[in-house]
Protein backbone atom coordinates (compact mmCIF):
# COMPACT_ATOMS: atom_id res chain seq x y z
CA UNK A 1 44.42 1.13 9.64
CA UNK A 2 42.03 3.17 11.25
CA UNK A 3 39.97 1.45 14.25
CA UNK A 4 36.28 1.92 15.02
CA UNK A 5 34.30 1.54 18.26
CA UNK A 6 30.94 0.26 18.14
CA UNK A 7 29.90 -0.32 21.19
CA UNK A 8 30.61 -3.89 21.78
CA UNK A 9 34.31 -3.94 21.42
CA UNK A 10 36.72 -2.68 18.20
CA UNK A 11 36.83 -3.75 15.06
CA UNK A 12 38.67 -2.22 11.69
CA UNK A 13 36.57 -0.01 9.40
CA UNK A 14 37.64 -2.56 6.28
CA UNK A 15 35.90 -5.84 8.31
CA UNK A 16 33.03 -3.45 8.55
CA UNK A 17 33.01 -2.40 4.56
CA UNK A 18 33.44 -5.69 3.70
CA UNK A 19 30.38 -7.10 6.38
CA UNK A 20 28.33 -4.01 4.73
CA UNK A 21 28.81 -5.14 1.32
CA UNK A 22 27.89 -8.55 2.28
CA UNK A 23 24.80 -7.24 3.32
CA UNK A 24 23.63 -5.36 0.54
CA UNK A 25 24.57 -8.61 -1.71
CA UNK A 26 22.39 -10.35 0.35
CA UNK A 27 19.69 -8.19 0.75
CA UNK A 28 16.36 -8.85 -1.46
CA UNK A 29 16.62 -7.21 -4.61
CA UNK A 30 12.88 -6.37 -3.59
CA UNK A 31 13.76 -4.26 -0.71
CA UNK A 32 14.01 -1.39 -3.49
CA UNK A 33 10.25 -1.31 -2.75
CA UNK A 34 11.13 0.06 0.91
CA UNK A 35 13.02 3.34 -0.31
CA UNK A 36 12.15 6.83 -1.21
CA UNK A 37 8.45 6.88 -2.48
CA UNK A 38 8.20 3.28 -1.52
CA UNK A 39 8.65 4.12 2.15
CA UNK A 40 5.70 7.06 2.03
CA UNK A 41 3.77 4.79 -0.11
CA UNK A 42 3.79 2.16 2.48
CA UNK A 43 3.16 4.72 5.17
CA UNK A 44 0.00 5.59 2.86
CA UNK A 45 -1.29 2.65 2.62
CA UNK A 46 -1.29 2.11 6.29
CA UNK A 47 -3.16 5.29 6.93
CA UNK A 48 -5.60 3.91 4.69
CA UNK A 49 -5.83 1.07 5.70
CA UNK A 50 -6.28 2.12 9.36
CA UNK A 51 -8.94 4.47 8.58
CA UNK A 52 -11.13 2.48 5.49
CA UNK A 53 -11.17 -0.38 8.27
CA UNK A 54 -12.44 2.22 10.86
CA UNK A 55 -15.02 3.45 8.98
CA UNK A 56 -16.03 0.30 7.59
CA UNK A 57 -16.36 -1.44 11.64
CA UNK A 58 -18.35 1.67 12.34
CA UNK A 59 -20.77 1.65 9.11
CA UNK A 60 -21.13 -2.15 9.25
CA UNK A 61 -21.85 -2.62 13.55
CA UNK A 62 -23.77 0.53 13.69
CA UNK A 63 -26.00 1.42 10.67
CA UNK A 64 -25.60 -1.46 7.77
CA UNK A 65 -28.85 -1.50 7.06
CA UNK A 66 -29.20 1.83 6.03
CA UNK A 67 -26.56 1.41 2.83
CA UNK A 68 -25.57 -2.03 3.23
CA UNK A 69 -23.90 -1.80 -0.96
CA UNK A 70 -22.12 1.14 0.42
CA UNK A 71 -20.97 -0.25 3.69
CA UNK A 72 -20.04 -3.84 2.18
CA UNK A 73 -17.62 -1.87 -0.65
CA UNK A 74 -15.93 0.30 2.18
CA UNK A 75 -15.01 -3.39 3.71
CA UNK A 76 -14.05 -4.64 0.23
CA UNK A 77 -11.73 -1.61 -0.05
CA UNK A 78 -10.38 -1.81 3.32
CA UNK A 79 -9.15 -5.46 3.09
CA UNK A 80 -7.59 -3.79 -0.24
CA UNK A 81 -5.37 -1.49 1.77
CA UNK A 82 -4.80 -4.14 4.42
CA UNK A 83 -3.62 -6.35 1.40
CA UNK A 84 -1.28 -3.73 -0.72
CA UNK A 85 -0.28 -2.84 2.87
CA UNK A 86 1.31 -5.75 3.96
CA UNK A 87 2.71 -6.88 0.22
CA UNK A 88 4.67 -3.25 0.51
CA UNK A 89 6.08 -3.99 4.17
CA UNK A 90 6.95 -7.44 3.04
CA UNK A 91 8.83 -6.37 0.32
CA UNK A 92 9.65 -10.11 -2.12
CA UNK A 93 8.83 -11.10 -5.27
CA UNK A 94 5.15 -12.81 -4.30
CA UNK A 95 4.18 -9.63 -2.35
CA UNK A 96 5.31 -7.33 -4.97
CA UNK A 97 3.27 -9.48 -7.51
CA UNK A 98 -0.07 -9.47 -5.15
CA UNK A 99 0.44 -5.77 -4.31
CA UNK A 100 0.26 -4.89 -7.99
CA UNK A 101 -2.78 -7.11 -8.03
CA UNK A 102 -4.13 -5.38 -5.20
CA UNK A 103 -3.50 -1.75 -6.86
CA UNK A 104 -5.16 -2.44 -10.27
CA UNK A 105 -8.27 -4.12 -7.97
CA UNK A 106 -8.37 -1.23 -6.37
CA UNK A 107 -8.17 0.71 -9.30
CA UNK A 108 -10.83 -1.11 -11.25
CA UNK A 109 -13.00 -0.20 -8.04
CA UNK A 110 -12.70 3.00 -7.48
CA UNK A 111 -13.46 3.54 -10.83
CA UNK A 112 -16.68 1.24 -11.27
CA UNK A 113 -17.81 2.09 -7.66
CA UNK A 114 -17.26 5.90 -8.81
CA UNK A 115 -19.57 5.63 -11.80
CA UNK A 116 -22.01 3.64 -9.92
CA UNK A 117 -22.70 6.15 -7.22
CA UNK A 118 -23.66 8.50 -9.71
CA UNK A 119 -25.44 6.05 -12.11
CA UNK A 120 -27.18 4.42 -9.14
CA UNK A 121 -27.63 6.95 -6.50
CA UNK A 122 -29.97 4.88 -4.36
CA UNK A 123 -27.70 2.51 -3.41
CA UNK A 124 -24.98 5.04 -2.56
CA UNK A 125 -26.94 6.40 0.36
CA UNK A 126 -24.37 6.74 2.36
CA UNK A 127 -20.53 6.97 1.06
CA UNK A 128 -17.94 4.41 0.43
CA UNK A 129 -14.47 5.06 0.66
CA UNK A 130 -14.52 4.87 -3.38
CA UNK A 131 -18.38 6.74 -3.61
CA UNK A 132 -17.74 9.53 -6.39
CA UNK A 133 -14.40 8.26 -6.79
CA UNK A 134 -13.12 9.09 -3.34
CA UNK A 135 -13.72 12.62 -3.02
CA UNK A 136 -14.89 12.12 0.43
CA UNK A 137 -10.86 11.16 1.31
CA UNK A 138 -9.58 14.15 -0.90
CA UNK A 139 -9.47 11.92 -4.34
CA UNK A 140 -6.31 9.79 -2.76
CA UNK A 141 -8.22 6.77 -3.33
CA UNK A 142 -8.18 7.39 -7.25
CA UNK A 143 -4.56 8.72 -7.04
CA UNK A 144 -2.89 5.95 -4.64
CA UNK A 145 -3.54 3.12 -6.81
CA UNK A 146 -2.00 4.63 -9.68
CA UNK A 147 0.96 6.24 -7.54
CA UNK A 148 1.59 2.77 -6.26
CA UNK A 149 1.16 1.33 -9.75
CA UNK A 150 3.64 3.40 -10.75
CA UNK A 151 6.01 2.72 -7.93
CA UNK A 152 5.79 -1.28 -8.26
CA UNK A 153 6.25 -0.76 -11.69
CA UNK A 154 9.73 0.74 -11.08
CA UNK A 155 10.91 -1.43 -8.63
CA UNK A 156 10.02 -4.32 -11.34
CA UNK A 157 12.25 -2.31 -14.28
CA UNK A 158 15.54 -2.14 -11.80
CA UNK A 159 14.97 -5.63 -10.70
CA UNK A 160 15.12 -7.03 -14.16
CA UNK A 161 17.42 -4.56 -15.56
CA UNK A 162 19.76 -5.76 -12.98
């Protein structure tokens, strides 16, 4: 039997298969949500989230009166990214649940809020993060919700298939 050194002393390779496996039983069948696209999803999200908050401090603090519809959405959609953020680092069956929630509200908003700046110019003086359906942020923000959509979606299928 071949041994192994890691670091703390020696143990055989089968005790560490076997504590592996263990592992993996153990682990969250919701943790699919942190690999492959999940993982640059997540990152994604957090970029988003980071920046829509941003913006939104800097609108809100410095020049709210000027478009305060426009400025108030941008903070709607950046508690939206905080949200789906989180749900996709937490990874369980509630978080999953609200981060599809989050997605489709998201979704939905992007959408209205798109229509609406060009139905209702006025009060789009300034842009939101979902103003002409996020072309400001490269039309991600009509994109990611579907893309994450998508992803929870799949993560959903293997979890009940299994």
């Amino acid at each position: 039997m071949k041994k192994r050194h890691d670091g703390g002393g020696v143990r055989s390779a089968a005790a560490s298969a076997k504590k592996d496996r263990a592992a993996k039983r153990n682990r969250s069948p919701y943790s699919a949500m942190h690999t492959g696209p999940g993982r640059a999803l997540t990152a994604v999200y957090g970029v988003f989230a980071l920046s829509a908050t941003a913006r939104a401090g800097y609108q809100v603090i410095r020049e709210f009166d000027v478009a305060p519809v426009a400025y108030s959405l941008s903070v709607i959609a950046a508690i939206i990214y905080i949200v789906a953020t989180i749900c996709l680092v937490i990874g369980n069956r509630i978080s999953h649940r609200i981060a599809i929630g989050a997605c489709v509200i998201e979704f939905v908003g992007v959408i209205v809020v798109g229509i609406l700046s060009f139905t209702h110019p006025e009060d789009f003086a300034k842009p939101s993060v979902w103003s002409s359906f996020g072309s400001g942020y490269g039309f991600i923000p009509l994109i990611l919700p579907l893309v994450g959509l998508w992803w929870l979606s799949l993560v959903g299928r293997r979890i009940r298939a299994s």
